[in-house]
C-alpha atoms as a PDB file:
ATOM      1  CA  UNK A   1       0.000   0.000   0.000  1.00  0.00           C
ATOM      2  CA  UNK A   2       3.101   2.275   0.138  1.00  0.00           C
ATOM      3  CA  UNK A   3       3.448   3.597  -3.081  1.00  0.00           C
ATOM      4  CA  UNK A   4      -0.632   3.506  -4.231  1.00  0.00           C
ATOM      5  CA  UNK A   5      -0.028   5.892  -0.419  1.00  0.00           C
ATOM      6  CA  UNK A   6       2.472   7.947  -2.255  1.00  0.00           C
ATOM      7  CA  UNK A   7       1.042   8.063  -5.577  1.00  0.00           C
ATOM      8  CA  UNK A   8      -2.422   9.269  -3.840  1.00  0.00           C
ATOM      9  CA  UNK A   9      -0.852  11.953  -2.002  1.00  0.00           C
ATOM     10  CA  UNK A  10       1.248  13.287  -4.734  1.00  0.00           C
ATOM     11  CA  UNK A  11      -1.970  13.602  -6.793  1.00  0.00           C
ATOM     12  CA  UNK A  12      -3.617  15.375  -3.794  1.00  0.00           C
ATOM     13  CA  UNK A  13      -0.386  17.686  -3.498  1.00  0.00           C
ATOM     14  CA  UNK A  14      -0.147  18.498  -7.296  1.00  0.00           C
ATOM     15  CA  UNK A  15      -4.125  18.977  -7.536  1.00  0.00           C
ATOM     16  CA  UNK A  16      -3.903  21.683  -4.113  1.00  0.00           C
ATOM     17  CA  UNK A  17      -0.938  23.398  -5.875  1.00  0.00           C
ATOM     18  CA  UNK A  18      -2.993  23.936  -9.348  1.00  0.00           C
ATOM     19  CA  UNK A  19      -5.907  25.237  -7.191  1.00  0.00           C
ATOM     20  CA  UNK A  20      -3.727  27.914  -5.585  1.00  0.00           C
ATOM     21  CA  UNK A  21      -1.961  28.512  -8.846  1.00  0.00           C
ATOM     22  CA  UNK A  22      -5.480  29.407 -10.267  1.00  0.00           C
ATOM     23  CA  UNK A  23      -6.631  31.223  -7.287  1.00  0.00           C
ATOM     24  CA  UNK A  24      -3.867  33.398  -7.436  1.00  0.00           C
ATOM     25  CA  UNK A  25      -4.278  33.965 -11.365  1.00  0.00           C
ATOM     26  CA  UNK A  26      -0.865  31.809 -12.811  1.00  0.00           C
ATOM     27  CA  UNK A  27      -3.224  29.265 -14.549  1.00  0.00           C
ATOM     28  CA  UNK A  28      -5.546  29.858 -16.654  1.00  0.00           C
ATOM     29  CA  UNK A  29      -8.361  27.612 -18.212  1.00  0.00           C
ATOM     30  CA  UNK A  30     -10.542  28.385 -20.537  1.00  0.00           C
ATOM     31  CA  UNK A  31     -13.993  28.462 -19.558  1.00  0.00           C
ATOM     32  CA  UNK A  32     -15.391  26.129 -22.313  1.00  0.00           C
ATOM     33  CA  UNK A  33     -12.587  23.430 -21.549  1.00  0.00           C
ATOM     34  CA  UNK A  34     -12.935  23.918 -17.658  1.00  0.00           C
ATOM     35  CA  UNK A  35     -16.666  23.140 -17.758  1.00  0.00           C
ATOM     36  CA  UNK A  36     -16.006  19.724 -20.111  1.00  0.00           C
ATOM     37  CA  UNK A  37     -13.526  18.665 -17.703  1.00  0.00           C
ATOM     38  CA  UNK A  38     -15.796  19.030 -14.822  1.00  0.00           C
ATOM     39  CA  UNK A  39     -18.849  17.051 -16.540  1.00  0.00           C
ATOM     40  CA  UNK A  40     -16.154  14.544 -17.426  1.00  0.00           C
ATOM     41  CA  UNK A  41     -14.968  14.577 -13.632  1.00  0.00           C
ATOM     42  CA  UNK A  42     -18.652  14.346 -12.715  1.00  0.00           C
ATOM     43  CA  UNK A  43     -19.351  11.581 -15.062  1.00  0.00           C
ATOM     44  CA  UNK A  44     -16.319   9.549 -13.517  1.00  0.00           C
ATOM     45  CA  UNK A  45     -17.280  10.650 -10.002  1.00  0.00           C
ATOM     46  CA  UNK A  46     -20.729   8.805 -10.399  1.00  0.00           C
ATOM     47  CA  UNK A  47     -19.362   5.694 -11.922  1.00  0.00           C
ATOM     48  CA  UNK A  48     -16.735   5.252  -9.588  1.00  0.00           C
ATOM     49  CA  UNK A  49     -19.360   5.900  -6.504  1.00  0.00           C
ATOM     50  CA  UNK A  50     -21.604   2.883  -7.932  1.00  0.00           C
ATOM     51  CA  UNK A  51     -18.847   0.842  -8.366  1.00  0.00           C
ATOM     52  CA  UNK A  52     -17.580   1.612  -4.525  1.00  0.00           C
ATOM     53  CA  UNK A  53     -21.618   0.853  -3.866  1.00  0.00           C
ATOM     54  CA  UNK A  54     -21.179  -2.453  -5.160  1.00  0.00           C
ATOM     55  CA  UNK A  55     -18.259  -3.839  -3.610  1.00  0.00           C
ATOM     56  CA  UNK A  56     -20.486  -4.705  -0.583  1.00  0.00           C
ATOM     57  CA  UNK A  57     -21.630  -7.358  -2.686  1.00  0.00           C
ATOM     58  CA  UNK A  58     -18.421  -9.087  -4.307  1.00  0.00           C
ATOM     59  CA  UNK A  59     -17.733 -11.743  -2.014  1.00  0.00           C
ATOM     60  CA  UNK A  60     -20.581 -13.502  -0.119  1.00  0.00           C
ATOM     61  CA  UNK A  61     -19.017 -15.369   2.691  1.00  0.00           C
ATOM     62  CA  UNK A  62     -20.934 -17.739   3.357  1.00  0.00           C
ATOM     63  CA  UNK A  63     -20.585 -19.538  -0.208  1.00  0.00           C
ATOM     64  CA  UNK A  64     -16.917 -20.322   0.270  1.00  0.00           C
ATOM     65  CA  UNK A  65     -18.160 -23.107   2.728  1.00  0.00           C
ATOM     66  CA  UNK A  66     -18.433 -24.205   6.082  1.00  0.00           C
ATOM     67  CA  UNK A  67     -14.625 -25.199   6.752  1.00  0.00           C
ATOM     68  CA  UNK A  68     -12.804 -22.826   8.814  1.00  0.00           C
ATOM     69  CA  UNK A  69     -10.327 -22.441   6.312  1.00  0.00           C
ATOM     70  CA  UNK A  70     -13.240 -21.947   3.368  1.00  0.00           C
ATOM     71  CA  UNK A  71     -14.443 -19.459   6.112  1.00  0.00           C
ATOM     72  CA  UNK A  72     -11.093 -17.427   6.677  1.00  0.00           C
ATOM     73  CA  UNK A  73     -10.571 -17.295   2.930  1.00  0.00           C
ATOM     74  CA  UNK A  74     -14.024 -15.270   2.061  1.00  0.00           C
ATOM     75  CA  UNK A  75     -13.577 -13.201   4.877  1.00  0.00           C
ATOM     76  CA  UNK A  76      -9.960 -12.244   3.525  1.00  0.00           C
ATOM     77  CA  UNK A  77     -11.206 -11.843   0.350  1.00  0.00           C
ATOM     78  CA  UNK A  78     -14.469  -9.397   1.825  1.00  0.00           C
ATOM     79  CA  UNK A  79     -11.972  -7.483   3.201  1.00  0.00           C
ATOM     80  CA  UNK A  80     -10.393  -6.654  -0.034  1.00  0.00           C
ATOM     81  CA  UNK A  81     -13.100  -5.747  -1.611  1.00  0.00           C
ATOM     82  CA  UNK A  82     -15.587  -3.996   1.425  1.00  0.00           C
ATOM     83  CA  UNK A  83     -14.180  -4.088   4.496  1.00  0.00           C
ATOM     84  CA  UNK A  84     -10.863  -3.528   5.295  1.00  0.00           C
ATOM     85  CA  UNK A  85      -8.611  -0.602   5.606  1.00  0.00           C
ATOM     86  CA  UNK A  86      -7.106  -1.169   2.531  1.00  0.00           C
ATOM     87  CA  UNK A  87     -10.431  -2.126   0.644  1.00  0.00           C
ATOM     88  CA  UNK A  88     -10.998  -1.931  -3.036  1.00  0.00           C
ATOM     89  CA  UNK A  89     -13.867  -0.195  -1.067  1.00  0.00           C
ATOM     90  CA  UNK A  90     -11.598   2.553   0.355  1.00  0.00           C
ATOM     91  CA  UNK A  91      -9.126   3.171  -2.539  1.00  0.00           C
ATOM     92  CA  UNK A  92     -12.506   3.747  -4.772  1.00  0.00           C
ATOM     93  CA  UNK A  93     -13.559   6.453  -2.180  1.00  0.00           C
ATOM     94  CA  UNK A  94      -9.831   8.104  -2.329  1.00  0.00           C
ATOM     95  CA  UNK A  95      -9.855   8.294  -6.055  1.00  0.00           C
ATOM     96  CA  UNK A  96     -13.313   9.842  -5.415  1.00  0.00           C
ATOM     97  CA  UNK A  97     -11.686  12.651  -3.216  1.00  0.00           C
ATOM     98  CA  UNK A  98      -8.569  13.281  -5.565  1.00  0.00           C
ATOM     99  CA  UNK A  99     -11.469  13.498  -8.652  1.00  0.00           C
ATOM    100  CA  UNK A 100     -13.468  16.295  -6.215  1.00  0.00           C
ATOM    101  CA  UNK A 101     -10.550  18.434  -5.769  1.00  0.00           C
ATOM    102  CA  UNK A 102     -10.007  18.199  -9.699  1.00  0.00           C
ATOM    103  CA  UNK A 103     -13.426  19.856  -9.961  1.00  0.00           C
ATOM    104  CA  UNK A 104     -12.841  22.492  -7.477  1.00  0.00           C
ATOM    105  CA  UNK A 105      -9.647  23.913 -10.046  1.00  0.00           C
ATOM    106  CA  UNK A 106     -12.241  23.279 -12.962  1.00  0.00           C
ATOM    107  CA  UNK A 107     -15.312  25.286 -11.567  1.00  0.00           C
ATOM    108  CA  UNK A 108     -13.333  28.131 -10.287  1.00  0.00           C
ATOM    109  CA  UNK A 109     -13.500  29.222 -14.055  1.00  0.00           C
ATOM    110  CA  UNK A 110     -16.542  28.758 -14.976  1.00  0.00           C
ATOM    111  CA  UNK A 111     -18.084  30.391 -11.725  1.00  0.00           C
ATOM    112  CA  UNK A 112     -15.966  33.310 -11.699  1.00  0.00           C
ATOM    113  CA  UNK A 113     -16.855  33.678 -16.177  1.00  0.00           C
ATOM    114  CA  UNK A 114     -20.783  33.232 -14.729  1.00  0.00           C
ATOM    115  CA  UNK A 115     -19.615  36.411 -11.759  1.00  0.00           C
ATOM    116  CA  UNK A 116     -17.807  38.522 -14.113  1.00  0.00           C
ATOM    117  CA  UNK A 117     -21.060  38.022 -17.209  1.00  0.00           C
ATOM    118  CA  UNK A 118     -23.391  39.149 -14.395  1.00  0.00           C
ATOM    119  CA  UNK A 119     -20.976  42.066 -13.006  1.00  0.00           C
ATOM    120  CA  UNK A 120     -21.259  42.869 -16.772  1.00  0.00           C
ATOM    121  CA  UNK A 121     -24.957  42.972 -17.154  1.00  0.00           C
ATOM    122  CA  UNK A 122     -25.270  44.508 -13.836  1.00  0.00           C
ATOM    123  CA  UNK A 123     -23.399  47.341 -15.008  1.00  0.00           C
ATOM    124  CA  UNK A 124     -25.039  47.390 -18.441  1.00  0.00           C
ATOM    125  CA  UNK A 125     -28.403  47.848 -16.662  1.00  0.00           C
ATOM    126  CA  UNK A 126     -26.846  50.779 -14.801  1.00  0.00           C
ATOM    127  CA  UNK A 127     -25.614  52.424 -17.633  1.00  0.00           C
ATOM    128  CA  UNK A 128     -28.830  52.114 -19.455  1.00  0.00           C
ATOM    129  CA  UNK A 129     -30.623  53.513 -16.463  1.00  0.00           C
ATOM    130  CA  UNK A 130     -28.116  55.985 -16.656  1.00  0.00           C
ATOM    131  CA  UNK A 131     -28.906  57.291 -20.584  1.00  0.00           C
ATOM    132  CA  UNK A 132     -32.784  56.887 -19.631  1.00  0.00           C
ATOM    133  CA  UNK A 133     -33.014  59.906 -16.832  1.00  0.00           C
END
C-alpha cells in the first residue's frame, strides 16, 4: 500500500498546488474546456461511486463453505473488496476525493466567467438607467 499511499498523495499535493496557482491567477483555463472537464470529472465521479456501492456485494461469505479455512478465505477476500482498511472499497472512495478536488480547479472558471457576465450585465443595466433619466 506504500506507493498507491504515495502516488495518492502526490496527486492530492499536485491537484492543491494547481488550485492555488489558479486562485492566485498563474493558470488559466478556458472556460469552455474547464466546464467539459468538470462534466467529465462528474461523469467519472458517479461511476466510480456505484462501483464503490457495489463492492459490498463481491464476495458472499458464506458460499466459500463451512470449513474454517473456506471461512477465513471469504472473509480475507471481503476485506479486499468492502471491508478492510485497505479495501478496493476505500481506494474507490480516495480516487473519489482526488477526482473532487479536480473539480474544485475546474469550476473556479466557470463560476468566476458566470460572476464577471453578471458584473457585466449589472453594469449594463446601470448604464442604461443611466442614458434613460
Amino acid at each position: 500500500m506504500g506507493s498507491e499511499t504515495n502516488e495518492l498523495a502526490a496527486s492530492m499535493q499536485q491537484w492543491q498546488s494547481l488550485s492555488m496557482q489558479a486562485e492566485s491567477g498563474q493558470l488559466e483555463i478556458p472556460e469552455g474546456v474547464a466546464f467539459r472537464c468538470d462534466e467529465v470529472c462528474a461523469a467519472y465521479i458517479r461511476h466510480l461511486q456505484n462501483m464503490a456501492r457495489k463492492t459490498e456485494y463481491l464476495v458472499d461469505v458464506e458460499a466459500f463453505g463451512t470449513l474454517d479455512s473456506a471461512r477465513q478465505l471469504g472473509e480475507k477476500f471481503e476485506r479486499i473488496a468492502f471491508s478492510g482498511d485497505r479495501s478496493l472499497r476505500v481506494v474507490l472512495t480516495q480516487h473519489i476525493e482526488v477526482i473532487e478536488l479536480m473539480r474544485s480547479v475546474f469550476k473556479r472558471y466557470f463560476d468566476e466567467a458566470e460572476y464577471a457576465d453578471q458584473r457585466t450585465l449589472k453594469s449594463i443595466g446601470e448604464i442604461a438607467e443611466g442614458l434613460g433619466k
